[in-house]
Protein backbone atom coordinates (compact mmCIF):
# COMPACT_ATOMS: atom_id res chain seq x y z
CA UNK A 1 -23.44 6.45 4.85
CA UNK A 2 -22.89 7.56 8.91
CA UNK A 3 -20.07 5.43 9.01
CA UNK A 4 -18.88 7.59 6.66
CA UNK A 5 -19.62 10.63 7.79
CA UNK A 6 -18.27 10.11 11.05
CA UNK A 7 -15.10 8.88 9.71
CA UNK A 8 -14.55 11.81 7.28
CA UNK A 9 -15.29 13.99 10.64
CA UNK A 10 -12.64 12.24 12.65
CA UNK A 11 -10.40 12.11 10.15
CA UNK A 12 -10.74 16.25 9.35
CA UNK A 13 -10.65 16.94 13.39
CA UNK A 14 -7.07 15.05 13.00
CA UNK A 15 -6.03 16.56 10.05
CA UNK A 16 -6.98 20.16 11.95
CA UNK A 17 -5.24 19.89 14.87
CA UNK A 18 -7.88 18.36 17.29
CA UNK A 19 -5.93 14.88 17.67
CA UNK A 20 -4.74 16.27 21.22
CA UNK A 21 -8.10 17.20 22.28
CA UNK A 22 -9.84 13.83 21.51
CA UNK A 23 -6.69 11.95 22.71
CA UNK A 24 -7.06 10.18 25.94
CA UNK A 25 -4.98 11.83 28.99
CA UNK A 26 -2.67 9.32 29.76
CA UNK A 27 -1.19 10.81 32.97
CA UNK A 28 2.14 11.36 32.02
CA UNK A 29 4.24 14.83 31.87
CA UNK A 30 4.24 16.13 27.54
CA UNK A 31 7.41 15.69 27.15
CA UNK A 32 9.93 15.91 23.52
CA UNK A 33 10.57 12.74 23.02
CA UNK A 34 14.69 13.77 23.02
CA UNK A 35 14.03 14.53 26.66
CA UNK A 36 13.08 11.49 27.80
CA UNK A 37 15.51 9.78 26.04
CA UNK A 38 18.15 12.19 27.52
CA UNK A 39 16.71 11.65 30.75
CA UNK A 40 16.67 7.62 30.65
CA UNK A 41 20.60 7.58 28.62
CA UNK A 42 21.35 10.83 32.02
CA UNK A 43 20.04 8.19 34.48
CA UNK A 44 21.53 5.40 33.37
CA UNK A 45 25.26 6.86 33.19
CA UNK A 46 24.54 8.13 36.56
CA UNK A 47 23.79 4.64 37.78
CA UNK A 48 26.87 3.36 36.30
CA UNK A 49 29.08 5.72 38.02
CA UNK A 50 27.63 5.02 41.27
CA UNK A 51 28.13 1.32 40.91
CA UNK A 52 32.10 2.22 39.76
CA UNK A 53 32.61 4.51 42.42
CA UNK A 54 34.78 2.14 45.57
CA UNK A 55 32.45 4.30 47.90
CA UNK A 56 29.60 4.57 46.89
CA UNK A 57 28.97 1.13 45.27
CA UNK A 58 25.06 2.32 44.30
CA UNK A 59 24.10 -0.39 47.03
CA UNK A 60 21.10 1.33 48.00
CA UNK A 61 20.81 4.13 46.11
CA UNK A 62 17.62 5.06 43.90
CA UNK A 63 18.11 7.68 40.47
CA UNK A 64 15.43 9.72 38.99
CA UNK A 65 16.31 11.97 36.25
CA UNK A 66 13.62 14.77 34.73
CA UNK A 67 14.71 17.26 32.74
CA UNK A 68 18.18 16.81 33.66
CA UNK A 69 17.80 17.47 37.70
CA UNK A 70 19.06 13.97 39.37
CA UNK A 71 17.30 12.83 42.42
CA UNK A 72 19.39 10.78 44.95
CA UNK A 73 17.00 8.75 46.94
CA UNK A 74 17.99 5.91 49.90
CA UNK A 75 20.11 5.15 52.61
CA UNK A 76 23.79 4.79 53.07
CA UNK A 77 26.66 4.14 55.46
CA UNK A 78 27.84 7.38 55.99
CA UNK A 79 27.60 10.62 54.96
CA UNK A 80 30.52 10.40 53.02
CA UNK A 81 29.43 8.47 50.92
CA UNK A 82 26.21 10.62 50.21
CA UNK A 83 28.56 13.54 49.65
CA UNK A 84 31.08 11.12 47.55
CA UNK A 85 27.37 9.65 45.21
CA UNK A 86 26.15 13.42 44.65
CA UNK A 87 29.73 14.54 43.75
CA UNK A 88 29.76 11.03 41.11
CA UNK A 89 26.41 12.34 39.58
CA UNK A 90 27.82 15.80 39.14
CA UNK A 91 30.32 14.55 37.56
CA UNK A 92 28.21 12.86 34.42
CA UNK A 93 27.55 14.88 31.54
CA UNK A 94 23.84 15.98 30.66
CA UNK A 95 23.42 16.64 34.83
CA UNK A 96 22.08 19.93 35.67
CA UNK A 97 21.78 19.00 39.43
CA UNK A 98 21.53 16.66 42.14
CA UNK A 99 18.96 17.19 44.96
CA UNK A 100 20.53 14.43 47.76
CA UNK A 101 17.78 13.08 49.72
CA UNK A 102 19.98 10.48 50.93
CA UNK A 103 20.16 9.14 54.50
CA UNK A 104 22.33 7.46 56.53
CA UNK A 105 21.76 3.87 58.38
């Protein structure tokens, strides 16, 4: 008879709207679900026009995509190529920006 109990409890706190609040925090950003698969499909085109690009190659350069903002991390041969990778990233559709934290060797 507590078993249930409890379970008719757990399963009305659900039903109500309590599912978040007995959830377990798992650490990551609440997200839509469409963003983060716009982010990941955003990233991955970015990625692919680095590695097309004759300059830039995407030798040593790291992409993070959230919420449409590209980060350019790593190090390359000259600044022209940084300037040539954010100018690629710009260039791929779903970008907002590019912050360049790239460095040169």
């Amino acid at each position: 008879m507590k078993t249930l109990i409890t379970t008719t409890l757990t399963a009305a706190a659900l039903t109500l709207g309590m599912g978040p609040a007995l959830a377990a925090d798992d650490g990551k950003p609440n997200r839509p679900a469409g963003q983060v698969i716009s982010d990941a499909t955003v990233n991955t085109k970015v990625k692919a026009a680095l590695a097309d690009d004759e300059l830039t190659k995407a030798r040593n350069i790291n992409v993070d995509t959230r919420n449409g903002v590209v980060t350019l991390n790593g190090k390359v041969d000259s600044r022209a190529e940084a300037e040539q990778a954010v100018t690629v990233a710009r260039s791929v559709e779903g970008v907002s920006s590019v912050n360049n934290k790239l460095t040169t060797k």
